[in-house]
N, C-alpha and C. Protein backbone atom coordinates (compact mmCIF):
# COMPACT_ATOMS: atom_id res chain seq x y z
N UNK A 1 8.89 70.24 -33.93
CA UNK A 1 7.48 70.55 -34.07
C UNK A 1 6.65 69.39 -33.53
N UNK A 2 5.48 69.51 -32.85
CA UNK A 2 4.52 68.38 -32.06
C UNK A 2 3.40 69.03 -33.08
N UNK A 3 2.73 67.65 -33.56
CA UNK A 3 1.73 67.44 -34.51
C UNK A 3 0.49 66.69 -33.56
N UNK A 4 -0.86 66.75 -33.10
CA UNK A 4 -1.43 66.27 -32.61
C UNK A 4 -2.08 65.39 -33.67
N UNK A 5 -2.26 63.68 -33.44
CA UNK A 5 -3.36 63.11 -34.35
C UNK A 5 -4.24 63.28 -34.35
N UNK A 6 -5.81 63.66 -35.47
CA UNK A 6 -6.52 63.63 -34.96
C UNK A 6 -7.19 62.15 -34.99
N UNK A 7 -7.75 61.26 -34.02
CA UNK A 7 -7.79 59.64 -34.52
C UNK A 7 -7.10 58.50 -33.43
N UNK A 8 -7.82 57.92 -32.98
CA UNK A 8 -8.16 57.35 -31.90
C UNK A 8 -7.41 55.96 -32.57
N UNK A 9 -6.79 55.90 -33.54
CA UNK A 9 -6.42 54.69 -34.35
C UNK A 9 -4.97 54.27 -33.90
N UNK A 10 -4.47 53.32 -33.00
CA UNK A 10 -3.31 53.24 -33.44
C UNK A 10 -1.78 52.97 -33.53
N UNK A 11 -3.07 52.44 -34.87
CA UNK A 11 -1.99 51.79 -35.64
C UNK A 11 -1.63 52.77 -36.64
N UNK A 12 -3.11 53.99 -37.05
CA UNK A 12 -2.35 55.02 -37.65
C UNK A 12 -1.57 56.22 -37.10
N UNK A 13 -1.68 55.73 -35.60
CA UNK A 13 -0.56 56.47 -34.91
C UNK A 13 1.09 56.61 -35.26
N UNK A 14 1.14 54.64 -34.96
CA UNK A 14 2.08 54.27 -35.15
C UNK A 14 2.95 54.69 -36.58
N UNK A 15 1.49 54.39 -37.65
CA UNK A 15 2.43 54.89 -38.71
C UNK A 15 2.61 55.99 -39.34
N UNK A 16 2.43 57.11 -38.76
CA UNK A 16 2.12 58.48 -38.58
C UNK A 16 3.65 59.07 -38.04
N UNK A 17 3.70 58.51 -36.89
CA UNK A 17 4.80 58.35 -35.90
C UNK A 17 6.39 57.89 -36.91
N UNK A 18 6.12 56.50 -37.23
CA UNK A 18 7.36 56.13 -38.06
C UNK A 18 7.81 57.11 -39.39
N UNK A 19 6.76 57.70 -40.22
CA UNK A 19 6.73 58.34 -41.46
C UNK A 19 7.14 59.59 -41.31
N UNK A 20 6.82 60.54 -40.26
CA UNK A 20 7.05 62.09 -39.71
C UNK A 20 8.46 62.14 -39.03
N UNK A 21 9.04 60.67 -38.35
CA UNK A 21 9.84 61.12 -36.98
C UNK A 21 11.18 61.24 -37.86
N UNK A 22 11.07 61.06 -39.18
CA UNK A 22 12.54 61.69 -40.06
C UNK A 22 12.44 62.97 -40.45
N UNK A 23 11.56 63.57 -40.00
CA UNK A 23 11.11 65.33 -40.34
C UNK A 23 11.20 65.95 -38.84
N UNK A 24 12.18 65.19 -37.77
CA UNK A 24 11.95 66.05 -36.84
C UNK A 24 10.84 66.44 -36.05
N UNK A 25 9.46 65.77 -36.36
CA UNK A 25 8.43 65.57 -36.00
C UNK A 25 8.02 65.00 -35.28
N UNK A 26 7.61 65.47 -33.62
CA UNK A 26 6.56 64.44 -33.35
C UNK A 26 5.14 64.61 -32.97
N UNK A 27 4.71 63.19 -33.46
CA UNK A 27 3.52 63.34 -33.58
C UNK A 27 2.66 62.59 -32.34
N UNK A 28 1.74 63.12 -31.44
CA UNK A 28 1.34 62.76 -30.32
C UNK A 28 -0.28 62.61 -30.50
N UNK A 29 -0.53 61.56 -29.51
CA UNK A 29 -2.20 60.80 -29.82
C UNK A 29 -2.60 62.15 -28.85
N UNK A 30 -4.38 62.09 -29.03
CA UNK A 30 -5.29 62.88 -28.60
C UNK A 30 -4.77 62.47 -26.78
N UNK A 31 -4.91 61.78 -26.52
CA UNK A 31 -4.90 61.73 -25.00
C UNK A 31 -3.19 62.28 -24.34
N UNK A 32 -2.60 61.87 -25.05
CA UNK A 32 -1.30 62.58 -25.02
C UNK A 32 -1.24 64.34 -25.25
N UNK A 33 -2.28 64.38 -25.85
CA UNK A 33 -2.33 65.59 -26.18
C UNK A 33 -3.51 66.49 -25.11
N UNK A 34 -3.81 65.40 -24.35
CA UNK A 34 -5.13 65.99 -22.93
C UNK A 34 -6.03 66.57 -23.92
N UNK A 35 -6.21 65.57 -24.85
CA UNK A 35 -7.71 65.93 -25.48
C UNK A 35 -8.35 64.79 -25.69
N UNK A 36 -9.71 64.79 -26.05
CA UNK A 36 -10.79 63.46 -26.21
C UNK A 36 -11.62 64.01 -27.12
N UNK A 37 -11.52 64.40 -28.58
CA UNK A 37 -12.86 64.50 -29.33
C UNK A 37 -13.96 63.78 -29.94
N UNK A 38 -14.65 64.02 -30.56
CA UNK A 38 -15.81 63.14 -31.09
C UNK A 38 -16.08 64.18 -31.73
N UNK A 39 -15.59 63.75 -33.24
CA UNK A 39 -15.88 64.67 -34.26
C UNK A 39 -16.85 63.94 -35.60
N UNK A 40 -17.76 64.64 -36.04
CA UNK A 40 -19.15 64.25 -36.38
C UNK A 40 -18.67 64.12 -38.58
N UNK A 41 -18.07 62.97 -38.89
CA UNK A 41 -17.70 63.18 -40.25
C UNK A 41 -18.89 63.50 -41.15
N UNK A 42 -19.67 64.85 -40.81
CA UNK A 42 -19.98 65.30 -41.87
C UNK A 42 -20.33 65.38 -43.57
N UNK A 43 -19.29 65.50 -43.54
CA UNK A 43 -18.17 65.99 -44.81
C UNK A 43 -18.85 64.54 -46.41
N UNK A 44 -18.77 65.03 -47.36
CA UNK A 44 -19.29 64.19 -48.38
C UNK A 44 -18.18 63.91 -49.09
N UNK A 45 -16.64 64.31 -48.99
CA UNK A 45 -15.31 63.79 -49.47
C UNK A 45 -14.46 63.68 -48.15
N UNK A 46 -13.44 63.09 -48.66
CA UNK A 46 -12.56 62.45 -47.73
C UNK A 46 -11.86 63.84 -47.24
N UNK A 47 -11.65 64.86 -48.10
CA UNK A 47 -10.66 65.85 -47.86
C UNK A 47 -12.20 66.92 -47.03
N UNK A 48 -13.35 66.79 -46.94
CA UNK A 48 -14.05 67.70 -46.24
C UNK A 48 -14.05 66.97 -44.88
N UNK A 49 -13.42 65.78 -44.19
CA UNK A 49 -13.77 64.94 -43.43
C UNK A 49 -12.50 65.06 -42.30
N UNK A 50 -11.40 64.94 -43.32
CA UNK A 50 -10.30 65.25 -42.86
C UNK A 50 -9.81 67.26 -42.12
N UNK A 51 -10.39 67.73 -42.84
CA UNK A 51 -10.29 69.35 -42.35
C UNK A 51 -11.66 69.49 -41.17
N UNK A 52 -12.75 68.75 -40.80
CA UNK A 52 -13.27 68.64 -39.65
C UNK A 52 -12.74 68.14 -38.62
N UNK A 53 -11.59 67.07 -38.58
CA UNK A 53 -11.25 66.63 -37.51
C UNK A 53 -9.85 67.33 -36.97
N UNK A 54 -9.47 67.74 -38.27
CA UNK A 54 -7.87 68.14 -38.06
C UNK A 54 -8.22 69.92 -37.24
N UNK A 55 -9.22 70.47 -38.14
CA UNK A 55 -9.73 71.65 -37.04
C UNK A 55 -9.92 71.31 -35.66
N UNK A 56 -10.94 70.28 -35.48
CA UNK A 56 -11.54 70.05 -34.32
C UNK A 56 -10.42 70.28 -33.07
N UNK A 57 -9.80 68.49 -33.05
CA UNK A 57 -8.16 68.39 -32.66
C UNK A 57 -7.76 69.86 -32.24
N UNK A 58 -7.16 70.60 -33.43
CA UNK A 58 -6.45 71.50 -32.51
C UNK A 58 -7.24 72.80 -32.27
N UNK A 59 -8.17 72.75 -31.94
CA UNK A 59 -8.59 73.97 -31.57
C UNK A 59 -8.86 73.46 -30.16
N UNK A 60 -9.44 71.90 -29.80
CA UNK A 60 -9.12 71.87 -28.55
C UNK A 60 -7.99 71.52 -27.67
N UNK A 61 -6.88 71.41 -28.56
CA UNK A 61 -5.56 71.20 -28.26
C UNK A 61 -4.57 72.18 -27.86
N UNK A 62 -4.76 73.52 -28.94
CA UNK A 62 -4.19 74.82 -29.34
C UNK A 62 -2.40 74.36 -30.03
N UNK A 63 -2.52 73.13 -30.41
CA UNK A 63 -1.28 72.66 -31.06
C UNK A 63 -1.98 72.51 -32.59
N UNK A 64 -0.83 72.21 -33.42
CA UNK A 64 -1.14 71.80 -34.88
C UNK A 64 -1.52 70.34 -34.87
N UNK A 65 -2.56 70.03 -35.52
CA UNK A 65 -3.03 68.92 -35.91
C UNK A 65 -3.40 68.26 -37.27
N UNK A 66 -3.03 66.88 -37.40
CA UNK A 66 -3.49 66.51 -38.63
C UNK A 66 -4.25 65.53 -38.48
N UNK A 67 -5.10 65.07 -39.96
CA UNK A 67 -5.83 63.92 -39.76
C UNK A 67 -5.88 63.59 -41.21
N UNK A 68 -6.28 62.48 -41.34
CA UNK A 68 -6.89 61.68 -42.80
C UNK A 68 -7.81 61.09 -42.31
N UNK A 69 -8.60 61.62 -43.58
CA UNK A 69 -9.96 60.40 -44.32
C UNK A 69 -9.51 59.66 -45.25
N UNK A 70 -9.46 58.26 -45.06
CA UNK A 70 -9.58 56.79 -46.17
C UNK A 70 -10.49 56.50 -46.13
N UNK A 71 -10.50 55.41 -47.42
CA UNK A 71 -11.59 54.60 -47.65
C UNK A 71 -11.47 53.88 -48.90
N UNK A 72 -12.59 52.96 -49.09
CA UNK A 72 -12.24 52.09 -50.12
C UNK A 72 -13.31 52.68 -50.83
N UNK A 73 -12.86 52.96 -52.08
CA UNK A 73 -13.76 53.05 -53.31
C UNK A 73 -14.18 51.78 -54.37
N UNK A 74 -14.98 51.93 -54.47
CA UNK A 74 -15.46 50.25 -55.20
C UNK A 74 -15.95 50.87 -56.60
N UNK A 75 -15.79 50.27 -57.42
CA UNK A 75 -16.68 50.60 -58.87
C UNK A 75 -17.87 50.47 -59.19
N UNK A 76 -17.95 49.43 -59.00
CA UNK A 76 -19.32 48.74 -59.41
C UNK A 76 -19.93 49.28 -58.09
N UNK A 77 -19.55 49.39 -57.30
CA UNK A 77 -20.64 49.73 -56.25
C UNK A 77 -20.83 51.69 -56.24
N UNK A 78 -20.84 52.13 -57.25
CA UNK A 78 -20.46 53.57 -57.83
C UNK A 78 -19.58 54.23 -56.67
N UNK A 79 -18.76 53.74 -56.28
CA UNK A 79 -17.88 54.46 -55.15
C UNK A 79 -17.70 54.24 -53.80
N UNK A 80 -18.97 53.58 -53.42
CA UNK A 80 -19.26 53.09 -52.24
C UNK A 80 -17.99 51.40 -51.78
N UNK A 81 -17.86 52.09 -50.48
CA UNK A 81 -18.58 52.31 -49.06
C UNK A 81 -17.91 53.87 -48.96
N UNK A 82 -16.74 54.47 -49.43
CA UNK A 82 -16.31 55.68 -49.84
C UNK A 82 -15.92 56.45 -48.78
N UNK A 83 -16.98 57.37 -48.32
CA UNK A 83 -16.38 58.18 -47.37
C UNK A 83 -17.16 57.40 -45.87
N UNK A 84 -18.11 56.40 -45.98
CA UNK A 84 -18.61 55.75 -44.91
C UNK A 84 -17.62 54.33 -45.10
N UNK A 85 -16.72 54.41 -45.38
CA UNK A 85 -16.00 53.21 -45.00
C UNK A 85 -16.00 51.96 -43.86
N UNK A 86 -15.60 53.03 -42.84
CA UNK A 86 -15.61 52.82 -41.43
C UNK A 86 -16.76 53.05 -40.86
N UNK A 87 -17.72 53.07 -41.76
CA UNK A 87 -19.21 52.53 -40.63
C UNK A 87 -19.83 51.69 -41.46
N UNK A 88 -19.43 51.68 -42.86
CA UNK A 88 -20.09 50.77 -43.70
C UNK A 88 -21.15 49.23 -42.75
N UNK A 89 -21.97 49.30 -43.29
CA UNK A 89 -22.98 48.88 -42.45
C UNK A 89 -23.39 48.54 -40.96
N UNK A 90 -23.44 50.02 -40.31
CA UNK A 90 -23.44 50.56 -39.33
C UNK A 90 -22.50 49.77 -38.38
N UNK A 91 -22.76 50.67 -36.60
CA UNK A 91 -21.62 50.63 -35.85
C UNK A 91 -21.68 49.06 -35.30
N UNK A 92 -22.42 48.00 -35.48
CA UNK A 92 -21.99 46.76 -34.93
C UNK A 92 -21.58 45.83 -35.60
N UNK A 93 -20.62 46.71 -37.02
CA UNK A 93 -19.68 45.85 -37.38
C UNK A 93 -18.29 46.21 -37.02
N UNK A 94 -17.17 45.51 -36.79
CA UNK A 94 -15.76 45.23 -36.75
C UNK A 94 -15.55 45.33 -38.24
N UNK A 95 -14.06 45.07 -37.83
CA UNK A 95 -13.50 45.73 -39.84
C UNK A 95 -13.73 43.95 -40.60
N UNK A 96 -13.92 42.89 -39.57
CA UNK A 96 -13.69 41.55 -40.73
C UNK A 96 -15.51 41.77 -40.78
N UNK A 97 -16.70 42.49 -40.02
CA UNK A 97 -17.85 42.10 -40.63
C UNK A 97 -18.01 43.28 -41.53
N UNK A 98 -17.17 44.48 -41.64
CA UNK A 98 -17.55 45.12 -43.04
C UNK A 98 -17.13 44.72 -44.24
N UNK A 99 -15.57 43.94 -44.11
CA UNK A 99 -15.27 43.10 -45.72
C UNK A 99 -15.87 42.10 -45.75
N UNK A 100 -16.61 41.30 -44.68
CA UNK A 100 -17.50 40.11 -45.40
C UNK A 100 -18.97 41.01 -45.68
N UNK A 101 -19.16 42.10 -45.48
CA UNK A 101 -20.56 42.58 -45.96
C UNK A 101 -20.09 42.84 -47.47
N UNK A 102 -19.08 43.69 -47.68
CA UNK A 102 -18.54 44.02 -48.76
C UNK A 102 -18.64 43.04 -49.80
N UNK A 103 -17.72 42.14 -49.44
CA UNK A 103 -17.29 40.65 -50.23
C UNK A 103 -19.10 40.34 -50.28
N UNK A 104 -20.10 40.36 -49.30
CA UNK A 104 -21.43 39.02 -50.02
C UNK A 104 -22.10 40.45 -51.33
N UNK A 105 -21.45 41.84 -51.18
CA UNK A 105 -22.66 43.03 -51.99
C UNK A 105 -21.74 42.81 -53.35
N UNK A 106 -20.85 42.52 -53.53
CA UNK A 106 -20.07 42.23 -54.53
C UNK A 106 -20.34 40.62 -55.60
N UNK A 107 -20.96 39.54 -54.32
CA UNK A 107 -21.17 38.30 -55.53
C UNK A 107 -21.81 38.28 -56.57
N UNK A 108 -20.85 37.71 -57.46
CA UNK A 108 -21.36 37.34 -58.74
C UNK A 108 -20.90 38.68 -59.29
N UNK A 109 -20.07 40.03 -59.09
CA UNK A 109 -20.00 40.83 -59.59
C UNK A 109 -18.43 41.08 -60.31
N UNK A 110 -18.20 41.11 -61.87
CA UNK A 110 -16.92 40.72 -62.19
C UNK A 110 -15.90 41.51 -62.21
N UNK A 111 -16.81 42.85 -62.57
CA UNK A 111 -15.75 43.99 -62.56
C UNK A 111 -15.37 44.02 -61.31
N UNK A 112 -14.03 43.95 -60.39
CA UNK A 112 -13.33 43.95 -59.21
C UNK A 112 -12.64 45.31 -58.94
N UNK A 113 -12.50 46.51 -59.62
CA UNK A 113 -11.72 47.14 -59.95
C UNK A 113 -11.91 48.46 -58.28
N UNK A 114 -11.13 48.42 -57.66
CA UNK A 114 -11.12 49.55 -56.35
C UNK A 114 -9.75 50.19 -56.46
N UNK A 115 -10.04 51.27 -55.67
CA UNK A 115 -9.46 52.05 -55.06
C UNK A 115 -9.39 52.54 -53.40
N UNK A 116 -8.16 52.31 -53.06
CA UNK A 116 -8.19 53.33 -51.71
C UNK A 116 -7.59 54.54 -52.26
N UNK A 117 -8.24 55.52 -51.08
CA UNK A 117 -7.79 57.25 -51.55
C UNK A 117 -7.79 57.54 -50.24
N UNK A 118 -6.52 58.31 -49.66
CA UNK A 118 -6.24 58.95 -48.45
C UNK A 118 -6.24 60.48 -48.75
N UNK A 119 -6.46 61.23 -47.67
CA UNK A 119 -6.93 62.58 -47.71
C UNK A 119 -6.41 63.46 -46.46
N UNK A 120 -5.24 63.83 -46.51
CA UNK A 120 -4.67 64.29 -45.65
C UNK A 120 -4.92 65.70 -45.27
N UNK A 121 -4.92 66.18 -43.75
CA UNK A 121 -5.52 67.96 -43.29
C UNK A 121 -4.54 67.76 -41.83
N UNK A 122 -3.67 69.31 -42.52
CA UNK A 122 -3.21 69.99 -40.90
C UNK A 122 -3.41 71.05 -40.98
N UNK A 123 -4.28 71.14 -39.81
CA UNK A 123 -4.59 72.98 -39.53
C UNK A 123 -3.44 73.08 -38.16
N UNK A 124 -3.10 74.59 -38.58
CA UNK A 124 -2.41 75.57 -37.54
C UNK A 124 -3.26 76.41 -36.91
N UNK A 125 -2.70 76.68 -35.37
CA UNK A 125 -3.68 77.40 -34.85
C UNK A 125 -3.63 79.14 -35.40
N UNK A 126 -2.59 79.05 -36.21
CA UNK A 126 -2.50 80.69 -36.85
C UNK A 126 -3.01 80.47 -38.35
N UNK A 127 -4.33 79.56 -38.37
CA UNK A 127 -5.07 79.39 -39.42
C UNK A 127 -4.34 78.86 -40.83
N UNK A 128 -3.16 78.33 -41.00
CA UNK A 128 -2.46 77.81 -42.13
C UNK A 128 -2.98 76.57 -41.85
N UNK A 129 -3.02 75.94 -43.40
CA UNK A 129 -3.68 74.77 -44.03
C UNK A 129 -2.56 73.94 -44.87
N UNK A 130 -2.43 72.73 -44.55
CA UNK A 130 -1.43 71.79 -45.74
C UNK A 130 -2.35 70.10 -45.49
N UNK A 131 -2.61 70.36 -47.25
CA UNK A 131 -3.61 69.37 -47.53
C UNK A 131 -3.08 68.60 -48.06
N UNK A 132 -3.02 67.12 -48.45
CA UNK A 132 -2.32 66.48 -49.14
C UNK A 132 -3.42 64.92 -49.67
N UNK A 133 -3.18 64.64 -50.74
CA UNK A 133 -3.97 63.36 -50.98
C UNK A 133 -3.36 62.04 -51.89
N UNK A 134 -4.06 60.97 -51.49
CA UNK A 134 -3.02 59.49 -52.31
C UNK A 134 -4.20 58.70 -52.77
N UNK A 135 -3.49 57.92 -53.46
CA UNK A 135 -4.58 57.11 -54.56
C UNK A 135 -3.77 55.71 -54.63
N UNK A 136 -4.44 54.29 -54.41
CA UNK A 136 -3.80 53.24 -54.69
C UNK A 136 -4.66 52.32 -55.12
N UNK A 137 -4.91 52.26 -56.46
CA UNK A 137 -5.80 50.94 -57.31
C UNK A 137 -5.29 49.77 -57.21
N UNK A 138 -5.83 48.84 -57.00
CA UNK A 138 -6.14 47.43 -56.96
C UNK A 138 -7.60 47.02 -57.76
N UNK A 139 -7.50 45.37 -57.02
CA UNK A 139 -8.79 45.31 -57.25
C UNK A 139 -9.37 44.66 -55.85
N UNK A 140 -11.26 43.82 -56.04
CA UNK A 140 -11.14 43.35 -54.61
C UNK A 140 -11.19 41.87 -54.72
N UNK A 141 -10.45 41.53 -54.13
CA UNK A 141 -10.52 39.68 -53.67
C UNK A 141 -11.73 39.03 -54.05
N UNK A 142 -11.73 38.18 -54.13
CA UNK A 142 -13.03 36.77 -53.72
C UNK A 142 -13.42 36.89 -52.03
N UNK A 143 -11.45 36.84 -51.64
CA UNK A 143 -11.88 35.84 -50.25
C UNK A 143 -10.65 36.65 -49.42
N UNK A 144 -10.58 37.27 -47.85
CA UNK A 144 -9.90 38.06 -47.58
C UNK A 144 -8.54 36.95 -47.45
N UNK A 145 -7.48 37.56 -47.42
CA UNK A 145 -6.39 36.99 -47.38
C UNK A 145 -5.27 37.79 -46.49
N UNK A 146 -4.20 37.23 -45.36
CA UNK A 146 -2.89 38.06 -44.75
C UNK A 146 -3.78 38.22 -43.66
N UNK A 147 -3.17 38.83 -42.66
CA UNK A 147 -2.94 39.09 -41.17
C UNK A 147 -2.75 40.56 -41.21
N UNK A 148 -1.86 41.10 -42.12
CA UNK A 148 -0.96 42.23 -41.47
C UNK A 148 -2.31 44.16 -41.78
N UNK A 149 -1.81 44.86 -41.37
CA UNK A 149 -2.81 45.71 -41.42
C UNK A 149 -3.91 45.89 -41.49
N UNK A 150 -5.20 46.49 -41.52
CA UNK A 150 -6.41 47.01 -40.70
C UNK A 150 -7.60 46.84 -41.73
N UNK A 151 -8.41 47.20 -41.08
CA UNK A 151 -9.99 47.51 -42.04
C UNK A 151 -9.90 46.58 -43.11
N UNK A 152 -9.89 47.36 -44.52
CA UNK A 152 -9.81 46.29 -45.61
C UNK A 152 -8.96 45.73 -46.43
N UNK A 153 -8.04 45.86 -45.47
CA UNK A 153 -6.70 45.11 -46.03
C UNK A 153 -5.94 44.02 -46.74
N UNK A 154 -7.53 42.69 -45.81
CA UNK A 154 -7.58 41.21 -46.38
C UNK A 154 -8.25 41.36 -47.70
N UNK A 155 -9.29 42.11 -48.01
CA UNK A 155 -9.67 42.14 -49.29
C UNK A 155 -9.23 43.06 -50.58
N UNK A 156 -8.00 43.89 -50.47
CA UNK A 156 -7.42 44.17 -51.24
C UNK A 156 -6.49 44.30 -51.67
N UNK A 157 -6.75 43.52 -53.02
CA UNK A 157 -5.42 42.89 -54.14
C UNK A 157 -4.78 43.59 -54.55
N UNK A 158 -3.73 43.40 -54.60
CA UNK A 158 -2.49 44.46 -55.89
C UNK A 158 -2.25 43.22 -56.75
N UNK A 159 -3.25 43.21 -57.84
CA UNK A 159 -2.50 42.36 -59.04
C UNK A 159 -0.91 42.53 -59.39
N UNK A 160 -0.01 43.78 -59.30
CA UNK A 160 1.43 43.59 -59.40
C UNK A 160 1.93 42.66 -58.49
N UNK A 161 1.73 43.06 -57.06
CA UNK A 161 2.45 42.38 -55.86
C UNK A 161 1.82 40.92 -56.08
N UNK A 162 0.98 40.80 -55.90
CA UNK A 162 -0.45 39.33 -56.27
C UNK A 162 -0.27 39.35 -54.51
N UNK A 163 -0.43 39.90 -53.94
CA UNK A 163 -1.01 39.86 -52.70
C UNK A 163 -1.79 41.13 -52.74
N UNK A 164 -2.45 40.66 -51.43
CA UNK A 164 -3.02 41.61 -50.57
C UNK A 164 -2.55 42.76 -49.48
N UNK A 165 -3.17 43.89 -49.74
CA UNK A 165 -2.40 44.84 -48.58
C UNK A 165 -1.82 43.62 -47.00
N UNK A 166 -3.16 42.99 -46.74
CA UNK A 166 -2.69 41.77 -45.26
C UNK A 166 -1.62 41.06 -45.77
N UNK A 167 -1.31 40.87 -46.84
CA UNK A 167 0.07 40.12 -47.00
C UNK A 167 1.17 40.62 -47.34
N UNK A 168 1.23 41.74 -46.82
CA UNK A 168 2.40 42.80 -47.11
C UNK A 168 2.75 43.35 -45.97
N UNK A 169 4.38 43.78 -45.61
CA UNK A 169 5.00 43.94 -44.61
C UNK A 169 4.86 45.27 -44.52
N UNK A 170 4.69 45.71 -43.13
CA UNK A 170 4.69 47.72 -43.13
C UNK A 170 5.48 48.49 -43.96
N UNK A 171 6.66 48.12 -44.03
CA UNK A 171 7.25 49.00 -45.14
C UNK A 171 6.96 49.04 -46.32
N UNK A 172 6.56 47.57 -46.88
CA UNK A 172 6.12 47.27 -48.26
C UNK A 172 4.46 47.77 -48.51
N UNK A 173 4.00 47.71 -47.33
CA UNK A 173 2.63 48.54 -47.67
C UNK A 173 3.05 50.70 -47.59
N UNK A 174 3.69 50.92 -46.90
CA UNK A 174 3.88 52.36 -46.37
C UNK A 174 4.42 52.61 -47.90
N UNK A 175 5.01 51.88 -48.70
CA UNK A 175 5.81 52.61 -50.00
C UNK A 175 5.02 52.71 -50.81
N UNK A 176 3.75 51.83 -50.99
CA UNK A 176 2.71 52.04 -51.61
C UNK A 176 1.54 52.55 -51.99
N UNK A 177 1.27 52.62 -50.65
CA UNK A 177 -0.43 52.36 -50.37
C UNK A 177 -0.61 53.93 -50.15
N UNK A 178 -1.92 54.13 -50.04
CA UNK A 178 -2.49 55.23 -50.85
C UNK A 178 -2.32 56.30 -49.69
N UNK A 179 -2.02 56.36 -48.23
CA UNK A 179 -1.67 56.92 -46.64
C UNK A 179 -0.45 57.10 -47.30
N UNK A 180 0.62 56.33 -47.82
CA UNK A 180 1.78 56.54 -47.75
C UNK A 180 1.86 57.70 -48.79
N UNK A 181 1.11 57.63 -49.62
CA UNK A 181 1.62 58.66 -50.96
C UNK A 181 1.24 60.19 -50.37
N UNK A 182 -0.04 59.63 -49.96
CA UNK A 182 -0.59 61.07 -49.37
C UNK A 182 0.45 61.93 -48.25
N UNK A 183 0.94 60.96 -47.15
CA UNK A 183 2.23 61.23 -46.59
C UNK A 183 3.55 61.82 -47.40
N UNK A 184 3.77 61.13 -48.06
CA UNK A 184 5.24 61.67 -48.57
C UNK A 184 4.85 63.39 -49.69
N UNK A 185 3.37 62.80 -50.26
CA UNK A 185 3.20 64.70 -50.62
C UNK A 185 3.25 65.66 -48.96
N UNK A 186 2.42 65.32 -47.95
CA UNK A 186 2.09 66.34 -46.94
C UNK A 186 3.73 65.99 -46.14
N UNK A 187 4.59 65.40 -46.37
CA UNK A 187 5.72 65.53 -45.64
C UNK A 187 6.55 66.66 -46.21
N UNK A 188 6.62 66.65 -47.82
CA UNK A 188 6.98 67.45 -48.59
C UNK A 188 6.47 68.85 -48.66
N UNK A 189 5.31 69.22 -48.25
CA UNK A 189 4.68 70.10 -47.85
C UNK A 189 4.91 70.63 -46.55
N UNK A 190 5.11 69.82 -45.76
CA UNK A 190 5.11 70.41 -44.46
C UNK A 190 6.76 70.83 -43.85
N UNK A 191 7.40 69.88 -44.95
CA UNK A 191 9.27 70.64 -44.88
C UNK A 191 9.07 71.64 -45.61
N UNK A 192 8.64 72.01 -46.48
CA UNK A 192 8.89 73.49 -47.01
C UNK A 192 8.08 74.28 -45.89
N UNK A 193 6.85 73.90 -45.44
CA UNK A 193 6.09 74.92 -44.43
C UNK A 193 7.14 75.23 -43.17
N UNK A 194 7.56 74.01 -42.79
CA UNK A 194 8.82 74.45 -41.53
C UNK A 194 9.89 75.84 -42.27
N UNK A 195 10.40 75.39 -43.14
CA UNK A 195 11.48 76.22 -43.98
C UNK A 195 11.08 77.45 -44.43
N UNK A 196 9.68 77.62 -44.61
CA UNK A 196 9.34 79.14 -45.01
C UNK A 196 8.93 79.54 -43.62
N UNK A 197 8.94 79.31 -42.17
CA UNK A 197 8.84 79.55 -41.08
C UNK A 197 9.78 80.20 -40.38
């Protein structure tokens, strides 16, 4: 089965790619797929955000496509940056000037307590739907910390691990983190969808 991404990302190619290719799956970027969208996130949840792009994708593809909406949920900031994650204070920031915007809207603020939540959508072009979603609490840093993975990675802690997603190795983040959970439900979903096929 060929899965089109929907998502110009990638590194969530890559790990899209590593997580699916034990299901017999592969999964191919938009340009691989002789498509280029620009899809308008709408949507006021992660899972209405994710079924806009994953439609979009393959309807100009005519293959099956998936996509996720992440984001960091903050507490104290009632949820926010949320489903604007990735524009969190608009488009002329990079991902280190949205966690230092993050990190200065947070000083002096004690409760630390976040969440990332992934929101997984594959539409078929014979209109079947497999939705899937993940949840991974932490809290947020002082001060970003690690190298390894994307967006807000340096600023969020796993008090168990006592690192940060950036200080955690792909596998050790993929077993965790809130993409991965959402993955292993929509993998589980999408082997029974092959099997009832």
């Amino acid at each position: 089965m060929k899965l089109v991404l929907a998502s110009k990302n990638p590194k969530k190619l890559g790990e899209l790619q590593e997580i699916l290719s034990g299901l017999g799956v592969e999964v191919l970027s938009e340009t691989e797929a002789g498509v280029d969208v620009e899809v308008e996130e709408t949507g006021s949840t992660f899972e209405e955000n994710a079924l806009l792009k994953a439609r979009a994708v393959m309807q100009a593809s005519g293959l099956p496509s998936v996509a996720d909406d992440s984001g960091l949920c903050v507490d104290a900031l009632g949820g926010a940056p949320g489903v604007y994650s990735a524009r969190y204070g608009g488009p002329d920031l990079d991902d280190a000037g949205r966690y230092r915007l993050l990190l200065e809207n947070m000083r002096g603020q004690l409760d630390r307590r976040c969440r990332f939540v992934s929101a997984i959508c594959c539409c078929f072009p014979n209109g079947d739907k497999i939705e899937a979603r993940g949840e991974c609490a932490g809290t947020l840093a002082y001060a970003p910390r690690g190298t390894e993975g994307f967006g807000y990675d340096p600023v969020f802690f796993l008090p168990e691990e006592k690192k940060t997603f950036a200080q955690l190795t792909a596998e050790e983040k993929n077993a965790i983190s809130h993409r991965g959970r959402a993955l292993a439900a929509f993998c589980q979903r999408l082997k029974e969808y092959q099997e009832n096929k």
